[in-house]
Protein backbone atom coordinates (compact mmCIF):
# COMPACT_ATOMS: atom_id res chain seq x y z
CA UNK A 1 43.64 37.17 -8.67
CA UNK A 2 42.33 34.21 -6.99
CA UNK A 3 40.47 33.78 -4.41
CA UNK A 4 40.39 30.32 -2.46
CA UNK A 5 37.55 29.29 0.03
CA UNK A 6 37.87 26.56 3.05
CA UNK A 7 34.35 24.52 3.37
CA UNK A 8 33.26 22.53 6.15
CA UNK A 9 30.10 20.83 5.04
CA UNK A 10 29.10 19.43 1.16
CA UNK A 11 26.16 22.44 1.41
CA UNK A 12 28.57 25.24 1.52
CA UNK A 13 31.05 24.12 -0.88
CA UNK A 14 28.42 24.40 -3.09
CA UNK A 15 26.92 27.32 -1.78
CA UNK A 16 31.07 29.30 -2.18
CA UNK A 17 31.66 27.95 -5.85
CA UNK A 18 27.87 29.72 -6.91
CA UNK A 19 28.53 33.01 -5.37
CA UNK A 20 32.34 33.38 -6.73
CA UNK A 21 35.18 31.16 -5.07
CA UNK A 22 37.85 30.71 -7.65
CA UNK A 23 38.66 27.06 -5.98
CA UNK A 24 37.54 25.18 -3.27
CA UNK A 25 39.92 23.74 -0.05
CA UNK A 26 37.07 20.79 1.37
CA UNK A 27 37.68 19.65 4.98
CA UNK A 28 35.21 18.66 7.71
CA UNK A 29 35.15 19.68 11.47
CA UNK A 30 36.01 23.51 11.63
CA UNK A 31 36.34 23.65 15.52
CA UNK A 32 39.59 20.99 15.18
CA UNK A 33 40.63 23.12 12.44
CA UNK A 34 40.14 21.62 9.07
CA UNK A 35 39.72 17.16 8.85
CA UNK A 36 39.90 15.33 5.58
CA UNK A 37 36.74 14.78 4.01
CA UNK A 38 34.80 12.19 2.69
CA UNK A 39 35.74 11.51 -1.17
CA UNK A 40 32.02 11.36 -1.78
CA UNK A 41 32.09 15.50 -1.34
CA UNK A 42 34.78 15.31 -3.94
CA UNK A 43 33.35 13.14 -6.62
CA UNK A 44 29.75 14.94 -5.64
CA UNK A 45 31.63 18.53 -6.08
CA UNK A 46 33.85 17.30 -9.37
CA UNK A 47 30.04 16.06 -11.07
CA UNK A 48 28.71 19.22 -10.64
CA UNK A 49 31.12 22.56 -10.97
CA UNK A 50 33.71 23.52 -12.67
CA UNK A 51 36.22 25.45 -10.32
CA UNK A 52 39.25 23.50 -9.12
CA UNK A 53 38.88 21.38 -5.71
CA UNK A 54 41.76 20.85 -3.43
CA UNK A 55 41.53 18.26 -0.05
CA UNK A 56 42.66 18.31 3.37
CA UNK A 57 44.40 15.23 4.12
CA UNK A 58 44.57 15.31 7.87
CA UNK A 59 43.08 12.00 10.01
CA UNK A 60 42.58 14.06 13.37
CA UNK A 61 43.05 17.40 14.52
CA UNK A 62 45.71 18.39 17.52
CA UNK A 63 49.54 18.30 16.69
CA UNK A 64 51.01 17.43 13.43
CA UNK A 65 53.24 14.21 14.66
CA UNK A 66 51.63 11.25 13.35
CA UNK A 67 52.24 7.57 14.06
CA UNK A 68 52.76 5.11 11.64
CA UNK A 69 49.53 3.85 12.02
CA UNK A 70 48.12 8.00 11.30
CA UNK A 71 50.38 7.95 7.63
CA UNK A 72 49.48 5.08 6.63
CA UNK A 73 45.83 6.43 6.89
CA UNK A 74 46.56 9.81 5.49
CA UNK A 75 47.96 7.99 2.83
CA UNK A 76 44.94 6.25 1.99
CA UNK A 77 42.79 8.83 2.55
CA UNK A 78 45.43 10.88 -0.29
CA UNK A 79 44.76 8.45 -3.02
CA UNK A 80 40.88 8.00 -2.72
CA UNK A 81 40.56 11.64 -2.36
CA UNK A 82 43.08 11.75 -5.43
CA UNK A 83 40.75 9.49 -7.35
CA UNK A 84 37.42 11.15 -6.79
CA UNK A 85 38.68 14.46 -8.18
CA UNK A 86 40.84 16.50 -5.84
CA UNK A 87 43.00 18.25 -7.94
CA UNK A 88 45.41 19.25 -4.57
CA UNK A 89 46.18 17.45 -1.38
CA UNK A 90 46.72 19.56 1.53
CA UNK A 91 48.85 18.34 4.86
CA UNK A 92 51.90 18.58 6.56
CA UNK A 93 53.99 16.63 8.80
CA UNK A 94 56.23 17.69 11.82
CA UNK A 95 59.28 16.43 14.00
CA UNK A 96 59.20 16.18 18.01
CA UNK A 97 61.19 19.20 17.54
CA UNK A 98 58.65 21.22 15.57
CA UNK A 99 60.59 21.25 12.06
CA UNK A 100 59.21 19.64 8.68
CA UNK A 101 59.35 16.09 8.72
CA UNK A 102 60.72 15.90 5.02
CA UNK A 103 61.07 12.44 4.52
CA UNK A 104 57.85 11.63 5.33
CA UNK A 105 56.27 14.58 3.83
CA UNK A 106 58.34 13.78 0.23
CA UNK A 107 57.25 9.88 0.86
CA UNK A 108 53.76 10.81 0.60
CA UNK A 109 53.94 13.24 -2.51
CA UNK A 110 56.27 10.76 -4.25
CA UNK A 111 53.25 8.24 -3.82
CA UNK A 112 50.08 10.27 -4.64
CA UNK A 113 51.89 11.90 -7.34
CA UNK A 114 49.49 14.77 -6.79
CA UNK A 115 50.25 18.51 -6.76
CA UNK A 116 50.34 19.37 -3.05
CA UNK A 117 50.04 22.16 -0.05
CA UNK A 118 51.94 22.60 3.26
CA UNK A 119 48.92 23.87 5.30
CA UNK A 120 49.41 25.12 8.59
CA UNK A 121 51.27 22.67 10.34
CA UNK A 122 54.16 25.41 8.94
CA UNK A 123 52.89 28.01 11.52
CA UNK A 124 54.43 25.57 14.30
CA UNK A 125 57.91 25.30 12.57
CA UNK A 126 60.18 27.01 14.67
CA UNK A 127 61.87 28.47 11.96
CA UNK A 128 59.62 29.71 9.10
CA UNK A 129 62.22 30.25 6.92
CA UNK A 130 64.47 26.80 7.38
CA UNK A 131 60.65 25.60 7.07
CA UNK A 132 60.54 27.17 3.06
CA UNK A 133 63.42 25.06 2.13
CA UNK A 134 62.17 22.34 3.98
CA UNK A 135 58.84 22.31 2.09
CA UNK A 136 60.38 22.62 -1.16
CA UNK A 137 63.01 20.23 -0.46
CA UNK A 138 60.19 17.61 0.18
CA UNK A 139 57.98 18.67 -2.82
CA UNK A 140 55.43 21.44 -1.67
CA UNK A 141 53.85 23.07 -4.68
CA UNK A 142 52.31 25.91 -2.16
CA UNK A 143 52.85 26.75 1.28
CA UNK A 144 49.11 28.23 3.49
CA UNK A 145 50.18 30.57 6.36
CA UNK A 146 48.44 32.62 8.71
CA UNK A 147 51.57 34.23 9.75
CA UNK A 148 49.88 37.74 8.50
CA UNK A 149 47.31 37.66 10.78
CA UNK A 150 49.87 38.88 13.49
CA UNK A 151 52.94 39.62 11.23
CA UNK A 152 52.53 41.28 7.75
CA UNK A 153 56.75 41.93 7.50
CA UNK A 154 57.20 38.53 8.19
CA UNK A 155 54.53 37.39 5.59
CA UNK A 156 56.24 39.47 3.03
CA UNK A 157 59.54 38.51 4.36
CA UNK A 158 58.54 35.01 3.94
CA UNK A 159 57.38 35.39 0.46
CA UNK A 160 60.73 37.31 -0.75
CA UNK A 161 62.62 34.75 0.74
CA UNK A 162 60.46 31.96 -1.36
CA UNK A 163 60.61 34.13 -4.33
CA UNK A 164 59.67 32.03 -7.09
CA UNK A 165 60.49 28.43 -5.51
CA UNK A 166 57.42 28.29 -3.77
CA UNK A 167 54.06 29.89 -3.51
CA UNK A 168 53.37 31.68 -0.31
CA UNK A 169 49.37 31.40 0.20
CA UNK A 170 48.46 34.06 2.76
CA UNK A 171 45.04 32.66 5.01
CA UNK A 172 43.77 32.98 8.72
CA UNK A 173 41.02 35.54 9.36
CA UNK A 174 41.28 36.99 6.05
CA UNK A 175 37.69 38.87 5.71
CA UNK A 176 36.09 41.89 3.41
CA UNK A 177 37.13 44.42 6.30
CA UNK A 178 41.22 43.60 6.26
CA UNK A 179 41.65 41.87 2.78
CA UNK A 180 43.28 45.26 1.35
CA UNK A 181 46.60 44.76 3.03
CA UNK A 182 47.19 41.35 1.95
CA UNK A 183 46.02 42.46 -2.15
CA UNK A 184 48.15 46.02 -1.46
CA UNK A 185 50.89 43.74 -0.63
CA UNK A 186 50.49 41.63 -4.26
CA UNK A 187 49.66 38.68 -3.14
CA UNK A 188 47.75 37.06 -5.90
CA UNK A 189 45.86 34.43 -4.29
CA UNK A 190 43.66 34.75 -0.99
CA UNK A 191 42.38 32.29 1.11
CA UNK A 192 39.50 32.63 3.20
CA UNK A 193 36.87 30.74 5.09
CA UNK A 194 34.93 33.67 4.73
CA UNK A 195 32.98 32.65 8.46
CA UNK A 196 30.97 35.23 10.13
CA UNK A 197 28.93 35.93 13.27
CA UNK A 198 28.70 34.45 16.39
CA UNK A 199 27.26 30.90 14.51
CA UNK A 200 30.47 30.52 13.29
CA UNK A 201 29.16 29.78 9.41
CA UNK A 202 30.06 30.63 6.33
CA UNK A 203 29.07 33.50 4.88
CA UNK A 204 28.37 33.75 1.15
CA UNK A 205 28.02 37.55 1.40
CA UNK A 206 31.31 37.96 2.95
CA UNK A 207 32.48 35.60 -0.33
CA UNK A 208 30.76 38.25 -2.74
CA UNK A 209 32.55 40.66 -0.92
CA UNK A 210 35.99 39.33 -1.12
CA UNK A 211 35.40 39.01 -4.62
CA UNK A 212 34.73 42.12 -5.58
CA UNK A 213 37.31 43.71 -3.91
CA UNK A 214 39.63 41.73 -6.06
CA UNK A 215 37.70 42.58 -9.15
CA UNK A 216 38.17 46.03 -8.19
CA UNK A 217 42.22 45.96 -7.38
CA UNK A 218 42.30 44.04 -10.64
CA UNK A 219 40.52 46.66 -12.60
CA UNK A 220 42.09 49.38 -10.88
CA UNK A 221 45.89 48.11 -11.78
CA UNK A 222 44.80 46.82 -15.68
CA UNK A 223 43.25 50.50 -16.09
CA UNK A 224 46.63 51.99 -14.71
CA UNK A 225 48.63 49.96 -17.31
């Protein structure tokens, strides 16, 4: 089971791989929700530990329709965070009309050639499902949804429905104190930020936490076997 940790700043990136994150997702600027990064954190990060390290490719926060100006950016900003190390890209682009803007989404992955992740911009689809084929149409790898923070069916729904086409990566709030219904419902991977109190900071506790209650479902499951 894996457990995969968003990190604002170069000092807790570090600080989440030494207390147990099984990979890193690196952005800057929590409060707009996750910016790319400079590819100095990546090369920095890739010198120095060992777990995998996946980017946010995103050139401002707000909505998800970018101008042609913005992808020509996020394109940029792809292929130098590519080059420093990043073993993923994470993004997403939308239509006016809130679905998956494919051909621009496949453009992009057909020119980093880099494993990628639909982040969140699949939350504002306006069909989550017609969004699934969407994603894999243009290339996805994984898909990031909070959609079991209000929804748990649908997040199970959603990951039936994707079977084995795509990976459905359940994130938003996840913490210590409701992990066990997303690891009761077999998801494999977890994504947290693992922020706490009213500072808003990440927590390497909470991290240690998450982690071993993973440890324990795993042991508990391998010693049922």
């Amino acid at each position: 089971m894996i457990l995969e940790v968003a990190t604002f700043n170069l000092k807790d990136a570090f600080a989440a791989a030494q207390v147990g994150a099984d990979r890193l997702e690196v952005c800057t600027n929590y409060k707009m929700g996750g910016l790319s990064p400079p590819a100095e954190w990546i090369f920095a990060l890739r010198q120095t530990i060992s777990i995998p390290v996946i980017s946010i490719v995103r050139p401002r926060g707000g909505d998800f329709f970018y101008s042609v100006d913005e992808i020509s950016e996020m394109r940029n900003q792809g292929h130098s965070l590519k080059t420093a190390g990043s073993e993923s890209l994470v993004f997403g682009c939308l239509n006016k009309d809130h679905s998956l803007d494919i051909k621009t989404c496949h453009d992009l992955i057909l020119d980093w050639r880099s494993p990628t992740v639909l982040h969140r911009a699949f939350d504002e689809c306006n069909d989550p499902f017609k969004a699934v084929d969407h994603a894999i149409e243009a290339g996805f790898h994984r898909i990031l949804t909070a959609k079991g923070a209000k929804n748990m069916d649908l997040l199970k729904n959603l990951r039936n429905y994707a079977n084995d086409r795509i990976e459905i990566l359940p994130g938003g709030g996840i913490r210590s104190s409701n992990i066990d219904q997303y690891i009761n419902s077999s998801f494999q991977t977890i994504h947290s930020s693992a922020i706490t109190g009213k500072k808003n900071k990440m927590d390497p506790g909470e991290i240690a936490l998450l982690k071993l209650k993973l440890l324990n479902f795993k042991t508990t499951m391998n010693s049922h076997q």
